[in-house]
ModelCIF file with pLDDT and N, C-alpha, C, O atoms, coordinates in Angstrom:
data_MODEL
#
_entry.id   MODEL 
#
_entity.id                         1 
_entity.type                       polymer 
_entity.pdbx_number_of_molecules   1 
#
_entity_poly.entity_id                      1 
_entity_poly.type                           'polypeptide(L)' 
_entity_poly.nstd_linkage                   no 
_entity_poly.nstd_monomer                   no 
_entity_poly.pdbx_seq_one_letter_code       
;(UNK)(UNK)(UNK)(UNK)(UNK)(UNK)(UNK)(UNK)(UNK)(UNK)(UNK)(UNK)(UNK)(UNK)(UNK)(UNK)
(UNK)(UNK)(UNK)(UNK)(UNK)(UNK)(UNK)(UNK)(UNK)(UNK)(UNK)(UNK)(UNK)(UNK)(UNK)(UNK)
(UNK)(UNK)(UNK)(UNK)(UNK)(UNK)(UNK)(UNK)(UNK)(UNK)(UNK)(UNK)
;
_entity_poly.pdbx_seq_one_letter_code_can   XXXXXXXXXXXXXXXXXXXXXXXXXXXXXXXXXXXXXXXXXXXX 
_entity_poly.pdbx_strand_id                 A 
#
loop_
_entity_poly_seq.entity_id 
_entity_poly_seq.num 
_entity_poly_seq.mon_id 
_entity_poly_seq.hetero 
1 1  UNK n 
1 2  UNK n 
1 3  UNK n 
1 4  UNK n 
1 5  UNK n 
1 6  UNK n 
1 7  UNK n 
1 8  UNK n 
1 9  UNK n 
1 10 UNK n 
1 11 UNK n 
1 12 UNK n 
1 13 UNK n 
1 14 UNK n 
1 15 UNK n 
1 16 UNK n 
1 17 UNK n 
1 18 UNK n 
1 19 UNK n 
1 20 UNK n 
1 21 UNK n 
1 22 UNK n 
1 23 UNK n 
1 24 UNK n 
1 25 UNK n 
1 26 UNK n 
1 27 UNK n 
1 28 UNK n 
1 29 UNK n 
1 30 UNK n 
1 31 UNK n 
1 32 UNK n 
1 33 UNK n 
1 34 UNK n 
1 35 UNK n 
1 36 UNK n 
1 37 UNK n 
1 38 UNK n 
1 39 UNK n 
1 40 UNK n 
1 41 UNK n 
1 42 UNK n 
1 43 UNK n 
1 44 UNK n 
#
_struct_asym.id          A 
_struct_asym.entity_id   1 
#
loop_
_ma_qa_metric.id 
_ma_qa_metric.mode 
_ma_qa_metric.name 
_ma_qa_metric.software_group_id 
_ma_qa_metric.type 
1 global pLDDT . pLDDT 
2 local  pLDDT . pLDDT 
#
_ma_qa_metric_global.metric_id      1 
_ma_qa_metric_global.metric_value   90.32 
_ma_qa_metric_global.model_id       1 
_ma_qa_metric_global.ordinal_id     1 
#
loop_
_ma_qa_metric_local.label_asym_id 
_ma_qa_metric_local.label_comp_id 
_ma_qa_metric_local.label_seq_id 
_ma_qa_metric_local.metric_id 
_ma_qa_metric_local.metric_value 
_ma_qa_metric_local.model_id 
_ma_qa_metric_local.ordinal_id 
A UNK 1  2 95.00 1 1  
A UNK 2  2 96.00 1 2  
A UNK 3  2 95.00 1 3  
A UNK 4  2 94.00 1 4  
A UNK 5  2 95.00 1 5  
A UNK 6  2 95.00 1 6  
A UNK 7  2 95.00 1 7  
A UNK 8  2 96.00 1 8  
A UNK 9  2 97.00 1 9  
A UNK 10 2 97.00 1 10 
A UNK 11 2 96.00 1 11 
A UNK 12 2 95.00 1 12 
A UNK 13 2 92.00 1 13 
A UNK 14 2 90.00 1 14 
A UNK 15 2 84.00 1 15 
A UNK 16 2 83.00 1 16 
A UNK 17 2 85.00 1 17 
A UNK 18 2 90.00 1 18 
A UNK 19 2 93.00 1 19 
A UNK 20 2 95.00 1 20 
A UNK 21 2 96.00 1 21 
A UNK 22 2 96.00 1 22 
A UNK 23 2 93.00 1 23 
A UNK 24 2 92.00 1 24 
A UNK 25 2 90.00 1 25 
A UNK 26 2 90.00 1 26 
A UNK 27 2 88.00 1 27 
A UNK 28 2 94.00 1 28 
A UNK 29 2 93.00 1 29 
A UNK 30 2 94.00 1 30 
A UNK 31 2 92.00 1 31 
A UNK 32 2 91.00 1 32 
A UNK 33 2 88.00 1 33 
A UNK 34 2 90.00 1 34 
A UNK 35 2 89.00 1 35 
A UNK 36 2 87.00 1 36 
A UNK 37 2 85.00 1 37 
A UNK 38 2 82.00 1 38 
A UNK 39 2 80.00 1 39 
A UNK 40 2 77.00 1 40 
A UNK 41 2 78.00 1 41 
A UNK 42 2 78.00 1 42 
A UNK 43 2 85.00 1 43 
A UNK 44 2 88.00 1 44 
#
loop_
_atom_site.group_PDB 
_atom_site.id 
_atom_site.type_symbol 
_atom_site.label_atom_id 
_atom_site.label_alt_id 
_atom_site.label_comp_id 
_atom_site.label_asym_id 
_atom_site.label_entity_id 
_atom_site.label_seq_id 
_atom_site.pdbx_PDB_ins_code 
_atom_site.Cartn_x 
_atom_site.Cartn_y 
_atom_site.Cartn_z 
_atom_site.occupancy 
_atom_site.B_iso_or_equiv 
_atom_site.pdbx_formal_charge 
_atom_site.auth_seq_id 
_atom_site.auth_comp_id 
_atom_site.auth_asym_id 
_atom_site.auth_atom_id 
_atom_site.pdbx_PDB_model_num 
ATOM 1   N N  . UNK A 1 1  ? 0.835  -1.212  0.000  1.00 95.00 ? 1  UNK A N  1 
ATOM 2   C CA . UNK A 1 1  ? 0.000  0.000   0.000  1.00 95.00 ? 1  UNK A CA 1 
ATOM 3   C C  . UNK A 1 1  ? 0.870  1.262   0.000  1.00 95.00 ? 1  UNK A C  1 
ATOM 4   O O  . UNK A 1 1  ? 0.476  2.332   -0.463 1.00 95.00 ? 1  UNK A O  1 
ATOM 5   N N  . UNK A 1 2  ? 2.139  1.061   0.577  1.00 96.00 ? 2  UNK A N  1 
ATOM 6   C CA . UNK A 1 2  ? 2.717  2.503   0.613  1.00 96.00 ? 2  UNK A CA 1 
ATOM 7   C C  . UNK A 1 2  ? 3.608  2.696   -0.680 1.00 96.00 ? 2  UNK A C  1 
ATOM 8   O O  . UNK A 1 2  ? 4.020  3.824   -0.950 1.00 96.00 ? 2  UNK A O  1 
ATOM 9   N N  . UNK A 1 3  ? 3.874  1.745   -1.385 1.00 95.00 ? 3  UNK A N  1 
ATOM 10  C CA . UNK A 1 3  ? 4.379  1.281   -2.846 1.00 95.00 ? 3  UNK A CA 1 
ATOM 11  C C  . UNK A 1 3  ? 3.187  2.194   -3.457 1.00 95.00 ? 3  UNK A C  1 
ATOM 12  O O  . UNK A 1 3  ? 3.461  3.327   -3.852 1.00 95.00 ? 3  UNK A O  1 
ATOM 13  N N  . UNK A 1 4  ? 1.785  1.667   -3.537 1.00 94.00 ? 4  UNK A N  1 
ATOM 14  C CA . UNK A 1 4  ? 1.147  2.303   -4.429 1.00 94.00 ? 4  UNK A CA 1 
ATOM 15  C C  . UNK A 1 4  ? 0.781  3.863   -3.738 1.00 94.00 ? 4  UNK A C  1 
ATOM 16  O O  . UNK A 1 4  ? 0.183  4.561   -4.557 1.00 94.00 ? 4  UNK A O  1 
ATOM 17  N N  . UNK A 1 5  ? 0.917  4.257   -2.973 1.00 95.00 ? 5  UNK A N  1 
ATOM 18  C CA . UNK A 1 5  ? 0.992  5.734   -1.900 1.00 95.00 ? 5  UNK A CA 1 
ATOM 19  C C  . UNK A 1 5  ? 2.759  6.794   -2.985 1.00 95.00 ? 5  UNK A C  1 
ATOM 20  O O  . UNK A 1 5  ? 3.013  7.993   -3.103 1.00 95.00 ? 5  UNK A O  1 
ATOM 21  N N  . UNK A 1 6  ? 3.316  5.833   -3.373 1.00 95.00 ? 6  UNK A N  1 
ATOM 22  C CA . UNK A 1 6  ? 4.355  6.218   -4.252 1.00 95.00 ? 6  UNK A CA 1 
ATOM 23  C C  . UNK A 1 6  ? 5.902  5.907   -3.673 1.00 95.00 ? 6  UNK A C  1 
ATOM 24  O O  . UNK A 1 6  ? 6.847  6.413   -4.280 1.00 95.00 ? 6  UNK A O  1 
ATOM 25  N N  . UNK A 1 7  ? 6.155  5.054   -2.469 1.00 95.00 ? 7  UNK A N  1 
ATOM 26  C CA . UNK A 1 7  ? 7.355  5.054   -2.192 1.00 95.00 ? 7  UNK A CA 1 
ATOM 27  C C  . UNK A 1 7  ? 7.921  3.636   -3.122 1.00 95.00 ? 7  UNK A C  1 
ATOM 28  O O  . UNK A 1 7  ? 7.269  2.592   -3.082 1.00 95.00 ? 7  UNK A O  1 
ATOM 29  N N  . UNK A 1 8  ? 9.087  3.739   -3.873 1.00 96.00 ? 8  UNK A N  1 
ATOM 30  C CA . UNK A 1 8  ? 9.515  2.650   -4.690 1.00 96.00 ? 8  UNK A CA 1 
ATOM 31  C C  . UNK A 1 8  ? 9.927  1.965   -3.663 1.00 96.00 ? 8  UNK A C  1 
ATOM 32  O O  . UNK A 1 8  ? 8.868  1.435   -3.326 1.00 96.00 ? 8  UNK A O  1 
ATOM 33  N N  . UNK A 1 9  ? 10.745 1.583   -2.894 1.00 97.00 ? 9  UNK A N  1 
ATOM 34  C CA . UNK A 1 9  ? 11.111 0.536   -2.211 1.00 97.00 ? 9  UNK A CA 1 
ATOM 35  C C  . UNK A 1 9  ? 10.817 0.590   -0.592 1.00 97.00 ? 9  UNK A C  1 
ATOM 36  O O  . UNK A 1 9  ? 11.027 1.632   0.030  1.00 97.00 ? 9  UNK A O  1 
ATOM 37  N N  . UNK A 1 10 ? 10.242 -0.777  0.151  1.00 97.00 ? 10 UNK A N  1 
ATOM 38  C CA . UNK A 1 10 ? 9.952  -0.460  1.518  1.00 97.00 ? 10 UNK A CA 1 
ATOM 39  C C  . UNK A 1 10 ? 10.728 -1.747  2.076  1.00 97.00 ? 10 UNK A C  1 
ATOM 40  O O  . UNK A 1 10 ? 10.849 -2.897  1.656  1.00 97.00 ? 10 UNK A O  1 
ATOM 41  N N  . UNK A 1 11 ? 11.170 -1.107  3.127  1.00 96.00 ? 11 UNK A N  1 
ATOM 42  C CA . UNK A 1 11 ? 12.060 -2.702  3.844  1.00 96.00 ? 11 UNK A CA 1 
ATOM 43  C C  . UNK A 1 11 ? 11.140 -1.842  5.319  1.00 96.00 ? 11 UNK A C  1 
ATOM 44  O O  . UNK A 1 11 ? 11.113 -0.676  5.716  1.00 96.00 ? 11 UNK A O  1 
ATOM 45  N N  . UNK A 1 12 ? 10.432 -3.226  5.820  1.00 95.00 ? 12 UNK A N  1 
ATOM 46  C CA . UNK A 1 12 ? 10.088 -3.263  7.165  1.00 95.00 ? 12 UNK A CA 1 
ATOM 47  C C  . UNK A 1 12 ? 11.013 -3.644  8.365  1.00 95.00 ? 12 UNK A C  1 
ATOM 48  O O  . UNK A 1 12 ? 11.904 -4.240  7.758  1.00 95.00 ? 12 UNK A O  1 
ATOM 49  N N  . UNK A 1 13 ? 11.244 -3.667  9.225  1.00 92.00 ? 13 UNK A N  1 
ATOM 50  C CA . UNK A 1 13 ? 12.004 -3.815  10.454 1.00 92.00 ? 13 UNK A CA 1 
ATOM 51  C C  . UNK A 1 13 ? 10.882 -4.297  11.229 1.00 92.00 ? 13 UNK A C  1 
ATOM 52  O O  . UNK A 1 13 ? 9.740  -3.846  11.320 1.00 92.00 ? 13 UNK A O  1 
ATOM 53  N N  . UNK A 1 14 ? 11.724 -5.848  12.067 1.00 90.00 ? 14 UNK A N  1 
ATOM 54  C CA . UNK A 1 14 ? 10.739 -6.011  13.571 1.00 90.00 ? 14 UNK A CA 1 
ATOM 55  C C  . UNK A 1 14 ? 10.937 -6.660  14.421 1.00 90.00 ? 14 UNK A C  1 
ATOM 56  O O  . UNK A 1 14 ? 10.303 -7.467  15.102 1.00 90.00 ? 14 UNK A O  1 
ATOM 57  N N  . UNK A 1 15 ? 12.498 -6.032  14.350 1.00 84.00 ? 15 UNK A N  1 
ATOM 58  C CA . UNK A 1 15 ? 13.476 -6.522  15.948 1.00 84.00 ? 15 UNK A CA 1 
ATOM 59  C C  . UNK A 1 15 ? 13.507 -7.610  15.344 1.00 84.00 ? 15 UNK A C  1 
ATOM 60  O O  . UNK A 1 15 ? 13.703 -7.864  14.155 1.00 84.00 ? 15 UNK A O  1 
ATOM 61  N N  . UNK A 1 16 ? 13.186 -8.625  16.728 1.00 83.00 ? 16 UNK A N  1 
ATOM 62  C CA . UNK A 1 16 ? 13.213 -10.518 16.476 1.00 83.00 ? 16 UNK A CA 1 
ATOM 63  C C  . UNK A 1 16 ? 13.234 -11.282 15.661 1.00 83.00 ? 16 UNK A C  1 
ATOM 64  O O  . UNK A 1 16 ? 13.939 -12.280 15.513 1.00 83.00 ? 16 UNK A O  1 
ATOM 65  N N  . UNK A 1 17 ? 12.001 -10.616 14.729 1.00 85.00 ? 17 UNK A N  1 
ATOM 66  C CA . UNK A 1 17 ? 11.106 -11.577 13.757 1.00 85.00 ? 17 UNK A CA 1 
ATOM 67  C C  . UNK A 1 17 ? 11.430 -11.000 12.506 1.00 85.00 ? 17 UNK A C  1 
ATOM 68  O O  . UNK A 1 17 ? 10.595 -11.061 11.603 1.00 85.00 ? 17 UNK A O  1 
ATOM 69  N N  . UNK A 1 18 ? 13.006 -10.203 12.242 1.00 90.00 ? 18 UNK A N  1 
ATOM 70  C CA . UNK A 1 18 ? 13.884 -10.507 10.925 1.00 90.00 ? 18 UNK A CA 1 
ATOM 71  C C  . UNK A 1 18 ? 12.754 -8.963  10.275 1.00 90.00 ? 18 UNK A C  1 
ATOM 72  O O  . UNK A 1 18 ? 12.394 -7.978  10.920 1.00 90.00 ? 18 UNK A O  1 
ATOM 73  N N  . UNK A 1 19 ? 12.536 -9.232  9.171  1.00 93.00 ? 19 UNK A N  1 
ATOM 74  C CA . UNK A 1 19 ? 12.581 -7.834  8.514  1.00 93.00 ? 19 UNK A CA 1 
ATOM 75  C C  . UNK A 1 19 ? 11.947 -7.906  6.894  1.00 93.00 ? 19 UNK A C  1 
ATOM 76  O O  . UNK A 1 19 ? 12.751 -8.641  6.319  1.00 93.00 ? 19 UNK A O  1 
ATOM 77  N N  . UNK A 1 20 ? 11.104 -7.576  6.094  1.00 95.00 ? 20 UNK A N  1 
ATOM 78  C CA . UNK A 1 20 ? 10.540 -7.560  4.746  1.00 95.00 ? 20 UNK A CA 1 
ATOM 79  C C  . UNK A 1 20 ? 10.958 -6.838  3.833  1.00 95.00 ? 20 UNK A C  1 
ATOM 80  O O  . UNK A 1 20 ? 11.249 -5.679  4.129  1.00 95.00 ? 20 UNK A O  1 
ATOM 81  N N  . UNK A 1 21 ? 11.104 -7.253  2.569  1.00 96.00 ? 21 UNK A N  1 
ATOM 82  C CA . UNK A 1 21 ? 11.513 -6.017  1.886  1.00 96.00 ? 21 UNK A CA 1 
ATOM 83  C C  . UNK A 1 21 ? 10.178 -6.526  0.487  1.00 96.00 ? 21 UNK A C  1 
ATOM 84  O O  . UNK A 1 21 ? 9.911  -7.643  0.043  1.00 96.00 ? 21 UNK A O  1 
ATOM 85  N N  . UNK A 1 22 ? 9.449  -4.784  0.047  1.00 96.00 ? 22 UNK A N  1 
ATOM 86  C CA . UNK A 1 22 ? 9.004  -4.682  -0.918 1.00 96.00 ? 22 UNK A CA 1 
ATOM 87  C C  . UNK A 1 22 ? 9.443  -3.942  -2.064 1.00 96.00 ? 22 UNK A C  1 
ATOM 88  O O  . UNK A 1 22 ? 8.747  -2.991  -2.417 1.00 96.00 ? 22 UNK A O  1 
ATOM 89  N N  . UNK A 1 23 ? 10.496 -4.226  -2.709 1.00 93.00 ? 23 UNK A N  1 
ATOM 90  C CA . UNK A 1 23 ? 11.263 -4.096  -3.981 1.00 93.00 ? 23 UNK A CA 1 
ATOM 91  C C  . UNK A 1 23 ? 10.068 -3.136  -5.182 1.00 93.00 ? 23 UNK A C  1 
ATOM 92  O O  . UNK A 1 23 ? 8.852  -3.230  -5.348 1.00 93.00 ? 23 UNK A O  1 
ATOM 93  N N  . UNK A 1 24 ? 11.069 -2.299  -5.797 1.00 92.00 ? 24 UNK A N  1 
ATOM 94  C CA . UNK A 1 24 ? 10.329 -1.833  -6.977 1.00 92.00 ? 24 UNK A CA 1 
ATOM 95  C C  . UNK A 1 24 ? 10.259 -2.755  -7.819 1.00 92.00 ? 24 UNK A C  1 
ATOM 96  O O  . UNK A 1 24 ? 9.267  -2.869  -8.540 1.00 92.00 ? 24 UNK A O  1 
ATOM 97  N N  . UNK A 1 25 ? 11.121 -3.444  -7.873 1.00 90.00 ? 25 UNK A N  1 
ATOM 98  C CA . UNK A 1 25 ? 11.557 -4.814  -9.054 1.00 90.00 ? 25 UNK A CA 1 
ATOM 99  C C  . UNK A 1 25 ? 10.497 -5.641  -9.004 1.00 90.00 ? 25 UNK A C  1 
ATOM 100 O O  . UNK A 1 25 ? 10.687 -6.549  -9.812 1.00 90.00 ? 25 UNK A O  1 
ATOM 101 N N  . UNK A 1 26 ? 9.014  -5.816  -8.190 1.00 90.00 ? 26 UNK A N  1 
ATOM 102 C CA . UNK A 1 26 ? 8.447  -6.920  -8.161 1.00 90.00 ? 26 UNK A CA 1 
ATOM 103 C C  . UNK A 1 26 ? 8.920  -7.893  -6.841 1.00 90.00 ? 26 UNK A C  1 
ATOM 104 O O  . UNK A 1 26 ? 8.288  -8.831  -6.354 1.00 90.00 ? 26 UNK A O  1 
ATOM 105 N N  . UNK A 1 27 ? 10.330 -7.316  -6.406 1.00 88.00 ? 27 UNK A N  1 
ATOM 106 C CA . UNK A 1 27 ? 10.930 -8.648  -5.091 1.00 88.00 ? 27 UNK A CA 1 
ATOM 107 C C  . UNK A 1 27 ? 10.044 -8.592  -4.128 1.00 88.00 ? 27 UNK A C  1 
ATOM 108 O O  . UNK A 1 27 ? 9.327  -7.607  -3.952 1.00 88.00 ? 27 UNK A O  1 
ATOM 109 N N  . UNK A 1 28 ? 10.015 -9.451  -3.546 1.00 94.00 ? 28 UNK A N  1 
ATOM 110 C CA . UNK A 1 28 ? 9.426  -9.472  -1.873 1.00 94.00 ? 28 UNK A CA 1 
ATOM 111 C C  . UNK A 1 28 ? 10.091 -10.783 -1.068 1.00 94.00 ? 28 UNK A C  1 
ATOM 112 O O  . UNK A 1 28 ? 10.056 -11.990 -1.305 1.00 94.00 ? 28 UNK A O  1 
ATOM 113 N N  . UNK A 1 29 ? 10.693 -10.014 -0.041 1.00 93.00 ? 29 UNK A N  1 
ATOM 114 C CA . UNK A 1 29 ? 12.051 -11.013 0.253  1.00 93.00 ? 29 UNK A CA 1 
ATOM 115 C C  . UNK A 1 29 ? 11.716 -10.814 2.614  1.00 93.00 ? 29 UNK A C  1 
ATOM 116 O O  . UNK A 1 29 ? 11.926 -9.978  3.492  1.00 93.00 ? 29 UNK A O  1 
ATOM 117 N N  . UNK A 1 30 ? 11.250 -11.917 2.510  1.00 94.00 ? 30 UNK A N  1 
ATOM 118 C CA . UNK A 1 30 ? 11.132 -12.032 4.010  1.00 94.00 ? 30 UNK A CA 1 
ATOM 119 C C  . UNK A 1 30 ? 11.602 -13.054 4.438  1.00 94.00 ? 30 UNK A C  1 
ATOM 120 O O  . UNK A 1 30 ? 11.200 -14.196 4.214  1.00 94.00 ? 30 UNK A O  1 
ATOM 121 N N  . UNK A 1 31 ? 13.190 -12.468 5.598  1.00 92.00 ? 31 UNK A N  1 
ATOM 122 C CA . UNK A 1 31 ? 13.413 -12.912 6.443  1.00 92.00 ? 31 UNK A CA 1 
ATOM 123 C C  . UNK A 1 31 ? 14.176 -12.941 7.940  1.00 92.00 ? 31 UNK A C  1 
ATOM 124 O O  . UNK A 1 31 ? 14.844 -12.144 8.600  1.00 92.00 ? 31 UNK A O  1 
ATOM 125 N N  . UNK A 1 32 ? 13.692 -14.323 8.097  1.00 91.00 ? 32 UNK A N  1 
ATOM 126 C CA . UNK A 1 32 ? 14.232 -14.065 9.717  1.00 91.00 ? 32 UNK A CA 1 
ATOM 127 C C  . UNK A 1 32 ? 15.306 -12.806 9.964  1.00 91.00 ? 32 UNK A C  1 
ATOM 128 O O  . UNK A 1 32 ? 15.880 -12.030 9.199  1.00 91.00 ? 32 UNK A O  1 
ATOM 129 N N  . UNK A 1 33 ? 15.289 -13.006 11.527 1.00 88.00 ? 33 UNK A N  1 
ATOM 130 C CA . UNK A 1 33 ? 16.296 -12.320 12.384 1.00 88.00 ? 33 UNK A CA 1 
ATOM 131 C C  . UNK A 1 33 ? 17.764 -13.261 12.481 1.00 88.00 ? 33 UNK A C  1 
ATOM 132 O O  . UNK A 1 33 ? 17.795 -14.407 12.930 1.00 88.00 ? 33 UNK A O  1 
ATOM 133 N N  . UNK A 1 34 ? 18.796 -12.607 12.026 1.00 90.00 ? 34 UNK A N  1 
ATOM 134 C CA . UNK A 1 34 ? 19.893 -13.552 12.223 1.00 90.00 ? 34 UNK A CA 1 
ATOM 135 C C  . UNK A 1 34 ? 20.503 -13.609 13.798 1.00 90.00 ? 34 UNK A C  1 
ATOM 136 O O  . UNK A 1 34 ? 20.802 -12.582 14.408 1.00 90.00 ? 34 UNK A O  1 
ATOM 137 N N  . UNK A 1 35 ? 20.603 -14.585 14.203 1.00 89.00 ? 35 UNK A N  1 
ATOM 138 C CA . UNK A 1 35 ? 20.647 -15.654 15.692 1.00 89.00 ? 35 UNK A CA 1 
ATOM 139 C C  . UNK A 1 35 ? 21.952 -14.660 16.163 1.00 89.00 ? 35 UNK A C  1 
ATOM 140 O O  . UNK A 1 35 ? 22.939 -14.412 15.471 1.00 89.00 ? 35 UNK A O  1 
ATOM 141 N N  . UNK A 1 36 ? 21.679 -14.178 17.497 1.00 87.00 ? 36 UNK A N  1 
ATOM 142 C CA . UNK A 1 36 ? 22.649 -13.547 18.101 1.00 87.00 ? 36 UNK A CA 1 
ATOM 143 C C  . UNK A 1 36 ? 22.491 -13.362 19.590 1.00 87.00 ? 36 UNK A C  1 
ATOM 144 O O  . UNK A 1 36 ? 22.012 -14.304 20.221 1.00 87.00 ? 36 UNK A O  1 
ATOM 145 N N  . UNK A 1 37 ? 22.780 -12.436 20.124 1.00 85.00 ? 37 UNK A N  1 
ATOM 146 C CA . UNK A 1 37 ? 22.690 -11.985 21.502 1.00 85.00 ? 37 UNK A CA 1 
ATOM 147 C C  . UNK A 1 37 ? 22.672 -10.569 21.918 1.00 85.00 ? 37 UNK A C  1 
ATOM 148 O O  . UNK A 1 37 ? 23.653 -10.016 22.417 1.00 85.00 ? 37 UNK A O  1 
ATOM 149 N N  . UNK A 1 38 ? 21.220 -9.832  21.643 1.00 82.00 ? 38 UNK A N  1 
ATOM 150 C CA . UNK A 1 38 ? 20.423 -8.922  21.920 1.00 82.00 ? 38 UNK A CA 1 
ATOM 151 C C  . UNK A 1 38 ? 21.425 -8.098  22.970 1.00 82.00 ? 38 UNK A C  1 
ATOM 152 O O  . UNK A 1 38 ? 21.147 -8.289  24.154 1.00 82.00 ? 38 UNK A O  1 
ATOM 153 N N  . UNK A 1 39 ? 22.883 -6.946  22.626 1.00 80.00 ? 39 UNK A N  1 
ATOM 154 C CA . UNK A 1 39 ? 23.312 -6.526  23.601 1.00 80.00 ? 39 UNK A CA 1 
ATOM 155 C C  . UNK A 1 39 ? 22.576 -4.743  23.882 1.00 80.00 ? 39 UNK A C  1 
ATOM 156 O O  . UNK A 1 39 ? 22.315 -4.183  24.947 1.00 80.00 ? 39 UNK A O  1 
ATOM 157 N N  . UNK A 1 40 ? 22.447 -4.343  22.720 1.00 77.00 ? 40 UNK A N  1 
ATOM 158 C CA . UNK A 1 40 ? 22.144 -2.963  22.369 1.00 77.00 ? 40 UNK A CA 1 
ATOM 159 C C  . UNK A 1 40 ? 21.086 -2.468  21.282 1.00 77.00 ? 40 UNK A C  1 
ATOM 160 O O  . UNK A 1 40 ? 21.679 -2.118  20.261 1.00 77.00 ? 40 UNK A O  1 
ATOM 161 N N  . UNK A 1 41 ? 20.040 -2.363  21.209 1.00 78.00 ? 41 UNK A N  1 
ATOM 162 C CA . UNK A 1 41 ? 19.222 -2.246  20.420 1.00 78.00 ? 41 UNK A CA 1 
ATOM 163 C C  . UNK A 1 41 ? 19.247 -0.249  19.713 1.00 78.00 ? 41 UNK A C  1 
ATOM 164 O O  . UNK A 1 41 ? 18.919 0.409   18.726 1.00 78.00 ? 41 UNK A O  1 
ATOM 165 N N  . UNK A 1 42 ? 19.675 -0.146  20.630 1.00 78.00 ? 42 UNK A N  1 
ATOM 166 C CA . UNK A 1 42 ? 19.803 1.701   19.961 1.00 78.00 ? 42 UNK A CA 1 
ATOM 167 C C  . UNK A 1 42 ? 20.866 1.388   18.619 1.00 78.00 ? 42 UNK A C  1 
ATOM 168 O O  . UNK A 1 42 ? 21.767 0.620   18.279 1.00 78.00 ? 42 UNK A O  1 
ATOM 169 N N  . UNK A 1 43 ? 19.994 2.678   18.080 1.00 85.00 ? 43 UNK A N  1 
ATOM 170 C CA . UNK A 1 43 ? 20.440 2.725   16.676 1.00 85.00 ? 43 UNK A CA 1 
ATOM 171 C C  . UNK A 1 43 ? 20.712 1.035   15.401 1.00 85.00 ? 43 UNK A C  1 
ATOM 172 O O  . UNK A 1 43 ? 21.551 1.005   14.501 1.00 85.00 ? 43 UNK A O  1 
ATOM 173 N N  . UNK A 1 44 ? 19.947 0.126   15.674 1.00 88.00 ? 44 UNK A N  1 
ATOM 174 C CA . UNK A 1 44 ? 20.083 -0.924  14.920 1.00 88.00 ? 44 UNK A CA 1 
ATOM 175 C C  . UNK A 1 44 ? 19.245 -0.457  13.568 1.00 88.00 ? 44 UNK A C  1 
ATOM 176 O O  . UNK A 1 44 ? 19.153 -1.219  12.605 1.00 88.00 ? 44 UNK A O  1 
#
């Protein structure tokens, strides 16, 4: 929806549960969070 609102590319963020991306190209690429140890979350 924000693609057709006019932004060409949207990558979502959501901490844990890894992150989406909606490509101008047609891509749509979702995934996980890569496995680590949560020290500092500012500015990620």
């Amino acid at each position: 929806k924000l693609q057709e609102m006019g932004a060409k590319n949207v990558v979502v963020s959501m901490a844990g549960e890894g992150a989406v991306l909606v490509g101008s190209d047609g891509t749509i690429s979702m995934l996980p969070a890569p496995k680590g140890k949560l020290v500092n979350g500012v500015g990620a």
